[in-house]
Protein backbone atom coordinates (compact mmCIF):
# COMPACT_ATOMS: atom_id res chain seq x y z
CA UNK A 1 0.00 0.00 0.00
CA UNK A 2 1.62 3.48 -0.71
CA UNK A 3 0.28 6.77 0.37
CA UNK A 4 1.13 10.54 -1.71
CA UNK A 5 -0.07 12.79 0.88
CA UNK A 6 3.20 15.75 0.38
CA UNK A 7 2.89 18.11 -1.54
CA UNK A 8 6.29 19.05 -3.54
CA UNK A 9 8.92 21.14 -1.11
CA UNK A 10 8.70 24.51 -2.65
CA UNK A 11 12.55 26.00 -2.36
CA UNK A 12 13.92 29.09 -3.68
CA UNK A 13 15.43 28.00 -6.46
CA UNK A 14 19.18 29.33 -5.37
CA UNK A 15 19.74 26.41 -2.77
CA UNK A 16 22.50 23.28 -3.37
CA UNK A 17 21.49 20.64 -6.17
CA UNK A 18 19.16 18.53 -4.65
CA UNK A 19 17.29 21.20 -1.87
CA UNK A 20 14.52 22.15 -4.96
CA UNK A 21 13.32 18.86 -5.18
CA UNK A 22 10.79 16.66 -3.29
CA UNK A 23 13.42 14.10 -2.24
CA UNK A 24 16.73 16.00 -1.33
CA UNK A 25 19.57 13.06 -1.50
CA UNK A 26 21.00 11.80 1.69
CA UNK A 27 24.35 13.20 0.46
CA UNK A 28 22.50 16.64 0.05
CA UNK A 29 20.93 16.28 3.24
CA UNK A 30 24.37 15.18 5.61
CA UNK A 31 26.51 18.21 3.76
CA UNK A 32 23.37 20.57 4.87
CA UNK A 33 23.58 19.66 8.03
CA UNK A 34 27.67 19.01 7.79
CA UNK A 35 27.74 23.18 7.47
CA UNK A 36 24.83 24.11 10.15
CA UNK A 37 26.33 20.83 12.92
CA UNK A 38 28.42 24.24 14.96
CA UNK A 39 25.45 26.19 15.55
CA UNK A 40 22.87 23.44 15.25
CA UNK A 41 21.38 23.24 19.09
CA UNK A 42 22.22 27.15 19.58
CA UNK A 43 19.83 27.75 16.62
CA UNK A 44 16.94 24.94 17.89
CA UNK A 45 17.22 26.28 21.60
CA UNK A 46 16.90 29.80 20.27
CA UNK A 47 14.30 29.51 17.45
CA UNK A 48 12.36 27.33 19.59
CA UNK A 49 12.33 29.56 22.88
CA UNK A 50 14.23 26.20 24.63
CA UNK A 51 10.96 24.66 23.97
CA UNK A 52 12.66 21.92 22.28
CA UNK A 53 14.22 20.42 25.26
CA UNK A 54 11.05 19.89 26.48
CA UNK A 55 9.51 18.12 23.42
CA UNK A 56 12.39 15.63 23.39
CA UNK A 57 11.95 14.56 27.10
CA UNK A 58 8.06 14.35 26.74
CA UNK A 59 9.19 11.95 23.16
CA UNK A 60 11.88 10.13 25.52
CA UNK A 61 9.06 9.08 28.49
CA UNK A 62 6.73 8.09 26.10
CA UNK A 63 9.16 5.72 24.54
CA UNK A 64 10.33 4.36 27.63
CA UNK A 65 7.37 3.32 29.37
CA UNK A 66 7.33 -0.26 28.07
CA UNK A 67 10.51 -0.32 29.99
CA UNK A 68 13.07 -0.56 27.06
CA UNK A 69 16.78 -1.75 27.62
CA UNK A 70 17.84 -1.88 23.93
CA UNK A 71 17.04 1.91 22.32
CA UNK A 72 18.31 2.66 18.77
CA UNK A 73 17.88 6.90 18.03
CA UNK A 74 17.81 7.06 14.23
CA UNK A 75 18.78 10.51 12.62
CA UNK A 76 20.53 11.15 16.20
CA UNK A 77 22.09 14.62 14.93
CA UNK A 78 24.04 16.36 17.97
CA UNK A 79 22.75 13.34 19.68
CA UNK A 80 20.52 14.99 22.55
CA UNK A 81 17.70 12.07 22.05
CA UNK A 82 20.29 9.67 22.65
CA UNK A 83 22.30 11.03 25.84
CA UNK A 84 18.78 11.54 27.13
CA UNK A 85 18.07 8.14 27.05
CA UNK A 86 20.93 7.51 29.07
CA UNK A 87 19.97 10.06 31.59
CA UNK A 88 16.87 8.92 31.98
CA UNK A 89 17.70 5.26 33.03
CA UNK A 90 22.06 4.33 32.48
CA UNK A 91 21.32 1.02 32.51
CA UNK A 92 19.71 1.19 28.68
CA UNK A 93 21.87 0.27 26.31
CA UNK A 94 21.75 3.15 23.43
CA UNK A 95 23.04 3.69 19.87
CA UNK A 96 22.55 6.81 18.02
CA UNK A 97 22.60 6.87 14.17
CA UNK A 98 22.91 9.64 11.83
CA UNK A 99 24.66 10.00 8.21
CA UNK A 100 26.11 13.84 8.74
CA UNK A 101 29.39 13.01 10.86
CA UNK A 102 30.12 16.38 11.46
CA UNK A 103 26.37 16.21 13.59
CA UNK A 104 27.88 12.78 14.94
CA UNK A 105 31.46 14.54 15.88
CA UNK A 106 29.31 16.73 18.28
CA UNK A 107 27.38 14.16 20.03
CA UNK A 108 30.55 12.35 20.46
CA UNK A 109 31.95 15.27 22.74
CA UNK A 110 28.39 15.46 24.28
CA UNK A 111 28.38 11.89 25.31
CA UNK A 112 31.44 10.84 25.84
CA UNK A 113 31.20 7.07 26.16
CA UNK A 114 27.67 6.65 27.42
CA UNK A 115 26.45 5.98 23.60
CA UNK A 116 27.33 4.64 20.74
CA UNK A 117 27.31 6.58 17.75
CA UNK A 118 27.12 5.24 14.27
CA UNK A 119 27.15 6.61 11.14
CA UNK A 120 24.36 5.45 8.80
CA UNK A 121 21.45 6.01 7.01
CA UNK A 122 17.73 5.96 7.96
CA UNK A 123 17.06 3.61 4.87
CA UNK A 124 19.90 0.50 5.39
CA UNK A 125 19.79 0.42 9.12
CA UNK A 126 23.14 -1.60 10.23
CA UNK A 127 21.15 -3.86 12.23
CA UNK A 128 19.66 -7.40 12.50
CA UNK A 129 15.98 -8.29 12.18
CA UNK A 130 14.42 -7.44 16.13
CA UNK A 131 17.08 -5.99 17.48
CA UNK A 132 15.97 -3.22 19.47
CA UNK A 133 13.07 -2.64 22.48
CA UNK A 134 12.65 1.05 20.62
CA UNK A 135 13.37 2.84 17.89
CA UNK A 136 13.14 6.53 18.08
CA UNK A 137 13.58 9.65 15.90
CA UNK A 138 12.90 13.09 16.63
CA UNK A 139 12.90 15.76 13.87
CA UNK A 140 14.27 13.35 11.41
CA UNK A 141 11.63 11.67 9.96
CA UNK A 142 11.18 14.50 6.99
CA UNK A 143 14.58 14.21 6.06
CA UNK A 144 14.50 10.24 5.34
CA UNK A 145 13.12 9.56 1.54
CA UNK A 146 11.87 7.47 0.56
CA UNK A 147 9.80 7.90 3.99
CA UNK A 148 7.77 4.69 3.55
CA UNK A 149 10.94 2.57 3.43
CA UNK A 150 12.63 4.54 6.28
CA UNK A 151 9.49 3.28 8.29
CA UNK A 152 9.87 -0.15 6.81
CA UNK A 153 13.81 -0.28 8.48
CA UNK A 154 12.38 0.84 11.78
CA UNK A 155 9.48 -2.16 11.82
CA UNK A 156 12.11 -4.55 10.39
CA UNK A 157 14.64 -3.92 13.29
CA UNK A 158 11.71 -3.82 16.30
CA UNK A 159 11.76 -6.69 18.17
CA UNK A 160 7.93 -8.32 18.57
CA UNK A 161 6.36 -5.84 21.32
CA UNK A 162 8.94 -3.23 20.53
CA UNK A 163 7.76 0.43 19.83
CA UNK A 164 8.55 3.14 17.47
CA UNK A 165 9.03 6.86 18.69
CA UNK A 166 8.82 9.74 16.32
CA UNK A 167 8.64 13.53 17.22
CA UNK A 168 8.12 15.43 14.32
CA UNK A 169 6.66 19.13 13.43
CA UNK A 170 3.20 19.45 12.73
CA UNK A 171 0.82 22.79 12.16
CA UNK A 172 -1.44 23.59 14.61
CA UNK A 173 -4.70 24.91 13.90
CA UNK A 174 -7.34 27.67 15.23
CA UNK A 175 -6.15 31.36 16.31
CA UNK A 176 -2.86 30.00 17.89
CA UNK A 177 -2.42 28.70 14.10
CA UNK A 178 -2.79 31.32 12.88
CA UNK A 179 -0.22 33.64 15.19
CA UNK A 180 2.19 30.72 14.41
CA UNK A 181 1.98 30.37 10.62
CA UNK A 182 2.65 34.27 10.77
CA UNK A 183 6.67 33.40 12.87
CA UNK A 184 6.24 30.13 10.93
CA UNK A 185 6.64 31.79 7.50
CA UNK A 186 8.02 35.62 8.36
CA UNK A 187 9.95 35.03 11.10
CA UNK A 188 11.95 31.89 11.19
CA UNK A 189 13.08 30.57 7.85
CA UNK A 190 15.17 34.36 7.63
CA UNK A 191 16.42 34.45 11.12
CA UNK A 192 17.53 30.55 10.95
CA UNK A 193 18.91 31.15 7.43
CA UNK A 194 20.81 34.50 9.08
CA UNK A 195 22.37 32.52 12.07
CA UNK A 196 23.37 29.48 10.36
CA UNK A 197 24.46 31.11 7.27
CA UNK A 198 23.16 28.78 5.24
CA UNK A 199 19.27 28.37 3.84
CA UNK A 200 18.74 25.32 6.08
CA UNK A 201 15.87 27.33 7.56
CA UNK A 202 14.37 27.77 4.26
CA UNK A 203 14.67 24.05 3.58
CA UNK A 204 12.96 23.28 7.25
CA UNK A 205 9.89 25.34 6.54
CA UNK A 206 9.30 23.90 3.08
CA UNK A 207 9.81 20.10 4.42
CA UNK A 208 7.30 20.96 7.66
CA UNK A 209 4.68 21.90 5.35
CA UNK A 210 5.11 19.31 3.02
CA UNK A 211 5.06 16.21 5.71
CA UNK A 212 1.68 14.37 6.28
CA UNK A 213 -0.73 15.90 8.06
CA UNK A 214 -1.04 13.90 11.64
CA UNK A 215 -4.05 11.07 10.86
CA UNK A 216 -2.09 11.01 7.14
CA UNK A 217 1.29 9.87 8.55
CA UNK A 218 -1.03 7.71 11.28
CA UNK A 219 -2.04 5.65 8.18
CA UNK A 220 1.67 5.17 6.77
CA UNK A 221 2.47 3.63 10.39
CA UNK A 222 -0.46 1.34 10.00
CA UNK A 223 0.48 0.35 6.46
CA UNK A 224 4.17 -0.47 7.65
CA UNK A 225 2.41 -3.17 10.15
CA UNK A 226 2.76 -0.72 13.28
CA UNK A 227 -0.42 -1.18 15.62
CA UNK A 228 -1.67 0.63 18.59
CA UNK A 229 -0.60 3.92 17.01
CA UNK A 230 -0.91 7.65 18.82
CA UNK A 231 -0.56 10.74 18.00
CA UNK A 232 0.29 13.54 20.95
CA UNK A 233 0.36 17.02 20.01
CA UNK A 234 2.32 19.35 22.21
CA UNK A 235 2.39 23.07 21.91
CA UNK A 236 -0.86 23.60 20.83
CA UNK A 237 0.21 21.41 17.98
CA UNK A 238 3.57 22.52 16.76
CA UNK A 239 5.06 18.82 17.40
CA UNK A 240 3.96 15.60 17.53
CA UNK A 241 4.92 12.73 19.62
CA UNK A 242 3.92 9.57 17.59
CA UNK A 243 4.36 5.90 18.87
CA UNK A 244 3.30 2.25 17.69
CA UNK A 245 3.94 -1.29 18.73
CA UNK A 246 5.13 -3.81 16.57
């Protein structure tokens, strides 16, 4: 079963090969976020009002409440999922994956020897068939195309019972919506492309908008065999904390 629910990313047309497309290569996407990896949590803490910190430990309870000891982050960037895995319980036995090494460099000096850190991509996970308790990845799902075989790779590694974790962007709706779309498409994509110096904001915007509306990207966890499937907005609806069971 396959599911078109994007709509094309809509980039100025001045970005890297690759950016004005729907699908963005991986080797587009790691040297994107190979140049932003210095100022990459800076930029999220700011842009986000530190908000962010408290999306990924709302994403990191809710994957850890079937009491998971094996916890694979995929798309672990500056690996803050990851260490706060460890932090949470230091028994659980984490890897964090991500294909930009620069990104990987700076969650190496962040956690030190408390979790290991591959370099990979979302689509060929380096891992036997039910391997891990969870598999988790927060604000890296829009960056792995084809997303429907990303998806496949995190079912395929799940042990039986084992659950999937995704915190993405979403839009919210009603007045606060409203408010938002006006930072959402004023405000941000200059200010991130200003401090970064690079139009990864640009690129950011143009992939929230074009990822599957909530009960859209429910169904693409359904067709991928994932069951008992939520959907928790925080924020008012400016993230989403998804989770299924295999």
């Amino acid at each position: 079963m396959q599911f078109t629910v994007c709509r094309s990313l809509r980039i100025r047309p001045f970005l890297p090969p690759g950016l004005e497309d729907m699908e963005p290569t991986e080797h587009v996407i790691a040297e994107m976020f190979d140049r932003i990896s210095g100022r990459y949590d800076l930029l999220n803490h700011v842009l986000s009002g530190y908000t962010d910190v408290r999306w990924r430990k709302k994403a990191i309870r809710q994957g850890l409440q079937r009491g998971a000891k094996n916890v694979l982050d995929v798309s672990t960037g500056t690996g803050d999922m990851a260490i706060g895995y460890k932090k949470h319980d230091s028994r659980i036995h984490v890897f964090g994956l991500d294909i930009s090494m620069e990104m990987l460099k700076i969650a190496k000096a962040k956690a030190g020897a408390g979790v290991d850190l591959v370099r990979g991509s979302g689509l060929s996970l380096p891992f036997k068939d039910a391997t891990f308790d969870l598999v988790s990845c927060a604000f890296g799902i829009r960056n792995i195309y084809p997303r429907k075989q990303g998806l496949h790779e995190f079912f395929r590694i799940l042990r039986p019972g084992g659950q999937v974790t995704i915190l993405e962007f979403s839009m919210p709706h009603g007045l606060f919506g409203r408010l938002y779309r006006l930072y959402f498409d004023r405000v941000l994509p200059q200010l991130g492309d200003l401090l970064s110096g690079t139009e990864a904001y640009t690129y950011f915007t143009a992939s929230v908008e074009a990822f599957p509306a909530q009960e859209d990207f429910i169904h693409l966890l359904a067709a991928e065999g994932f069951r008992d499937i939520e959907a928790i907005p925080l924020t008012h609806g400016i993230v989403t904390v998804y989770s299924g069971k295999k």
